[in-house]
N, C-alpha and C. Protein backbone atom coordinates (compact mmCIF):
# COMPACT_ATOMS: atom_id res chain seq x y z
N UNK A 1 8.31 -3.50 1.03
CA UNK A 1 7.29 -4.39 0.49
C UNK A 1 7.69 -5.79 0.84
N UNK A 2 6.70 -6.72 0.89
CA UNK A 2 6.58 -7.90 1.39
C UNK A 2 5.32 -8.53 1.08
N UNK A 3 5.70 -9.89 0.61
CA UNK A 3 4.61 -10.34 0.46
C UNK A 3 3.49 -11.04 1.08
N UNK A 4 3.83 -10.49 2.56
CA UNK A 4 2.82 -10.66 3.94
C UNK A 4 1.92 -9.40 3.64
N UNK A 5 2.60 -8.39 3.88
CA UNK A 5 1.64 -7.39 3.81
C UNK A 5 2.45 -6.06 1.98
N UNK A 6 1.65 -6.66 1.34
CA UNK A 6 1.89 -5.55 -0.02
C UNK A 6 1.26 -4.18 0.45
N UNK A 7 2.24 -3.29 -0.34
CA UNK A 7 1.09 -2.06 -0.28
C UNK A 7 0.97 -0.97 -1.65
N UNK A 8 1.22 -1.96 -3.06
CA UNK A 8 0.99 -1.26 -4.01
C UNK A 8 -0.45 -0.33 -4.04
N UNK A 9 -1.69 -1.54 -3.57
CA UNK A 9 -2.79 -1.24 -4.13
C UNK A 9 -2.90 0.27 -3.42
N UNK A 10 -2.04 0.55 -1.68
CA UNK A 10 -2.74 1.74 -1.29
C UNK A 10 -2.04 2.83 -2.00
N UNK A 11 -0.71 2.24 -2.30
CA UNK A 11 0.22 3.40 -3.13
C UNK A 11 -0.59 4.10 -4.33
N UNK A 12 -1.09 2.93 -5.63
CA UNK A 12 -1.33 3.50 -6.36
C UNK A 12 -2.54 4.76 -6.26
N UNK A 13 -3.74 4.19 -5.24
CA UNK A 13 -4.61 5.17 -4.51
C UNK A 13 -4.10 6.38 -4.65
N UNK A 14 -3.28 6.21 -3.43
CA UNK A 14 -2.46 7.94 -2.79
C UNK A 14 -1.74 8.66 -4.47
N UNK A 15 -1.34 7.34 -5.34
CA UNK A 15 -1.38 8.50 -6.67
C UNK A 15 -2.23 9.48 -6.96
N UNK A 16 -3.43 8.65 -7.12
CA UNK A 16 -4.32 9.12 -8.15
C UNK A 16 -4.85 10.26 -7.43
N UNK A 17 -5.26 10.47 -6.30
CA UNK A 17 -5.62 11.05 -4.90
C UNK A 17 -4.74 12.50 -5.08
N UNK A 18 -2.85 12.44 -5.24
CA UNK A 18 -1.73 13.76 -5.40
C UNK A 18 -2.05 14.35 -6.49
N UNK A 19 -3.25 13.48 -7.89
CA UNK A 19 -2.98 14.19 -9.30
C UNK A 19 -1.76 15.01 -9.46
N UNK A 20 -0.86 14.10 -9.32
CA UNK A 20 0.46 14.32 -10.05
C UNK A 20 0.24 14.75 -11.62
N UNK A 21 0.79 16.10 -12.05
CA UNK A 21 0.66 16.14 -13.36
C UNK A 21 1.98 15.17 -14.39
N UNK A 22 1.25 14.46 -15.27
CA UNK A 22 2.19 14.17 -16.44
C UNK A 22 2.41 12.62 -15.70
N UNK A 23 1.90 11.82 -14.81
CA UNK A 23 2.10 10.75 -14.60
C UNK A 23 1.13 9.90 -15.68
N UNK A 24 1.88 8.84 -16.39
CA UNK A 24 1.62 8.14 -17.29
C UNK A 24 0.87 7.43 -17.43
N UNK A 25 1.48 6.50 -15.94
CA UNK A 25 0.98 5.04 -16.05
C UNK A 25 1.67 4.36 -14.83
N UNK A 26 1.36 2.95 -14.07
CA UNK A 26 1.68 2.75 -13.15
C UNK A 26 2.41 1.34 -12.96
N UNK A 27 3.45 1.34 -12.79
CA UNK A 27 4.51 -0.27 -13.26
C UNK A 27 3.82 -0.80 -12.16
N UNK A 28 3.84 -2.26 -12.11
CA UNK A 28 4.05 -2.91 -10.69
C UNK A 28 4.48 -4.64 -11.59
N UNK A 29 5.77 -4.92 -10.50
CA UNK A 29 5.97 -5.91 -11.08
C UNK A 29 5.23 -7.16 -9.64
N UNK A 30 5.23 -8.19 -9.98
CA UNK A 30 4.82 -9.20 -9.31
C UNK A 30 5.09 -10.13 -8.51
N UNK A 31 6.64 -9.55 -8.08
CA UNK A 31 7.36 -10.28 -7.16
C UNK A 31 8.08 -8.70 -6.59
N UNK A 32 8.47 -9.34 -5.28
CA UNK A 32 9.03 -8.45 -4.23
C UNK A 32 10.50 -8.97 -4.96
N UNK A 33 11.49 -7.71 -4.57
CA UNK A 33 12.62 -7.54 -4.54
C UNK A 33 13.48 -9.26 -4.10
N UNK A 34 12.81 -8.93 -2.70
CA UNK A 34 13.35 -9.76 -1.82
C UNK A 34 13.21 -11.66 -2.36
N UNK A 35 12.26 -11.66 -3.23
CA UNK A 35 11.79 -12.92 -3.80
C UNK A 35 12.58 -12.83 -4.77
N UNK A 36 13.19 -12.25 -5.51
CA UNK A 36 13.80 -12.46 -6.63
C UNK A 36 13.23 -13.70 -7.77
N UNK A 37 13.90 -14.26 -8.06
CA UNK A 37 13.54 -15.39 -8.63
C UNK A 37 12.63 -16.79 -8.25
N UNK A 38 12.45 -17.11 -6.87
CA UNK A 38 12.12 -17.83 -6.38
C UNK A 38 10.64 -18.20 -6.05
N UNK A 39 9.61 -17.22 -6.87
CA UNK A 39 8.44 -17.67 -6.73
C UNK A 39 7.90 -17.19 -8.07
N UNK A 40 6.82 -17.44 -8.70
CA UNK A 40 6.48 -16.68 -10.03
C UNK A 40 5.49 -14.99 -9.34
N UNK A 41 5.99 -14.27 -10.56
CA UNK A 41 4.93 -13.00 -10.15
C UNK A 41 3.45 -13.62 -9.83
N UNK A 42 2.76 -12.40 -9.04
CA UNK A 42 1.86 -12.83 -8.37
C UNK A 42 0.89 -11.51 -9.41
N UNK A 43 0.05 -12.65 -10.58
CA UNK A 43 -0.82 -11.78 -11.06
C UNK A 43 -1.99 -11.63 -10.28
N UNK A 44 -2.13 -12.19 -9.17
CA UNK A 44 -3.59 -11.84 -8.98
C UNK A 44 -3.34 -10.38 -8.08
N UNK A 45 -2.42 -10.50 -7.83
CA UNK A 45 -2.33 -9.13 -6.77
C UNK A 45 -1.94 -8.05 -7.92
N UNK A 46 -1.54 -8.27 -9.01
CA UNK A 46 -1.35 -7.08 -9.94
C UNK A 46 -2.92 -6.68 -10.36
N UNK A 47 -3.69 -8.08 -10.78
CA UNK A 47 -4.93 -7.33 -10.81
C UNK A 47 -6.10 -6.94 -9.88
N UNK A 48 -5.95 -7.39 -8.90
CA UNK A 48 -6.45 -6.46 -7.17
C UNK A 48 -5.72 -4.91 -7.80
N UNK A 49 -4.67 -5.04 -8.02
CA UNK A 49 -4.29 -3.40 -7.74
C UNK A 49 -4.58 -2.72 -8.84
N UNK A 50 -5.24 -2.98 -10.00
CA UNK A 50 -5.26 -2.45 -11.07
C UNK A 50 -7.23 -2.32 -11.09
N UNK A 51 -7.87 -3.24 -10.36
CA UNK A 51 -9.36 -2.97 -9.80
C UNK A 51 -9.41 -2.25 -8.42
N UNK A 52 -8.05 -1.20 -8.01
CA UNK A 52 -8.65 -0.92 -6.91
C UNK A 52 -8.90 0.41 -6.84
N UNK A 53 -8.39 0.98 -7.91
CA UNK A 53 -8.53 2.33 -8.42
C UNK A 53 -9.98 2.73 -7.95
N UNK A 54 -10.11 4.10 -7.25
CA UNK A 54 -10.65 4.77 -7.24
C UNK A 54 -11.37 5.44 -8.27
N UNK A 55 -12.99 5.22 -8.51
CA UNK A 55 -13.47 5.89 -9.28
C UNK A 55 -13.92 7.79 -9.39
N UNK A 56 -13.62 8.31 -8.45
CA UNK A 56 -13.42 9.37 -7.71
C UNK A 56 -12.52 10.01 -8.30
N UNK A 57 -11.17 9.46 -9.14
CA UNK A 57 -10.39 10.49 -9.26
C UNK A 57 -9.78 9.78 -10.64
N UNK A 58 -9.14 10.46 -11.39
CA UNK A 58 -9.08 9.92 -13.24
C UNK A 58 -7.86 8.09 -12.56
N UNK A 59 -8.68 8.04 -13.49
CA UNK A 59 -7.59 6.54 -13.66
C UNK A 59 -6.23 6.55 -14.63
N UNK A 60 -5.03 5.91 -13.90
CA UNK A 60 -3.87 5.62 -14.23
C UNK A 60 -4.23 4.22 -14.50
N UNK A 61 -3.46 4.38 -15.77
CA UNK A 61 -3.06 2.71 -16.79
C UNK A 61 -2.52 2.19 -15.56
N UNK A 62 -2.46 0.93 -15.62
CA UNK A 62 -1.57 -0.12 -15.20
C UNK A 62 -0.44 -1.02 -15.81
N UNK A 63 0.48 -0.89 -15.85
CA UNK A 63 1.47 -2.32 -16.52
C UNK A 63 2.10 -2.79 -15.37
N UNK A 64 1.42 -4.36 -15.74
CA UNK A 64 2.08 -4.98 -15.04
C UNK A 64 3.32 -5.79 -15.52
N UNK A 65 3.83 -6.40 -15.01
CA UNK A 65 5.20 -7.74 -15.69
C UNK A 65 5.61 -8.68 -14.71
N UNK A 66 6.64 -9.58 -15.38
CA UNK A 66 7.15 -10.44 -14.74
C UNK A 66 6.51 -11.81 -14.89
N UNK A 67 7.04 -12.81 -15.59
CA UNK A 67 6.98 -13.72 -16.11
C UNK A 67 6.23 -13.83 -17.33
N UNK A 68 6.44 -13.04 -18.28
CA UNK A 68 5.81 -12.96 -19.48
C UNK A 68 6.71 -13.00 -20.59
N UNK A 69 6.79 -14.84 -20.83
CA UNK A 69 8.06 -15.16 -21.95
C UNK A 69 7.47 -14.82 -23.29
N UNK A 70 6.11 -15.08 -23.51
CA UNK A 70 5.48 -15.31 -24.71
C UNK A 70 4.45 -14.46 -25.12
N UNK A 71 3.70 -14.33 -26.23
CA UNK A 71 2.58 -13.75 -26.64
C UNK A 71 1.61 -14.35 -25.96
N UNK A 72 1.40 -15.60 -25.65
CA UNK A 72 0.12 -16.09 -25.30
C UNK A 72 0.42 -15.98 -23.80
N UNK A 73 1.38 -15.87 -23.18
CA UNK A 73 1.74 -15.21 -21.63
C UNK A 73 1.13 -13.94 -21.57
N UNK A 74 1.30 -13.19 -22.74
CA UNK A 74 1.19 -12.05 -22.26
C UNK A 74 -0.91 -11.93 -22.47
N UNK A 75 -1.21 -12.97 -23.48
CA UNK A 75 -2.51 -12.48 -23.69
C UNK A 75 -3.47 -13.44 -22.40
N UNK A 76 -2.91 -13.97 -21.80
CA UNK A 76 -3.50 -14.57 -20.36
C UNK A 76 -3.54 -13.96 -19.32
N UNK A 77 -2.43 -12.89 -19.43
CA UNK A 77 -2.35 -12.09 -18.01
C UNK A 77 -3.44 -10.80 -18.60
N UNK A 78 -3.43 -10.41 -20.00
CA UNK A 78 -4.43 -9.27 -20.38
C UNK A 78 -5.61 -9.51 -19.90
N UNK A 79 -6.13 -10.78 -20.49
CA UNK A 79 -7.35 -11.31 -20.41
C UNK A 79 -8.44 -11.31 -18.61
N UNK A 80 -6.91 -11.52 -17.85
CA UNK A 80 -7.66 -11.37 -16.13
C UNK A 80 -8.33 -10.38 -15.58
């Protein structure tokens, strides 16, 4: 992963697509590995990947994270 070319959104697809039994829910945090600390998570690409779900096949939750110090952090990133 990289944040030239991400490829959660096709990953989570090819989930929903295997109907894996007993899968929960789907992490994605908002920074690459490789970024570590050095840029803030990237919510807009958490929520691209959480609207890209396929209506075709049952939907997996999404949680996302990464940079969410506070309650009102966390109710800004809900709200997108």
């Amino acid at each position: 992963w990289n944040d030239k070319e991400p490829i959660a959104h096709h990953l989570q697809r090819n989930i929903q697509k295997w109907n894996i039994d007993g899968v929960g829910a789907f992490m994605l945090h908002g920074r690459s590995r490789l970024q570590r600390y050095s840029r803030s998570a990237n919510w807009d690409y958490i929520t691209e990947v959480g609207c890209s779900q396929s209506s075709e096949f049952n939907n997996i939750p999404l949680i996302g994270n990464g940079d969410i110090f506070s309650y009102s952090d966390y109710e800004e990133k809900i709200l997108k």
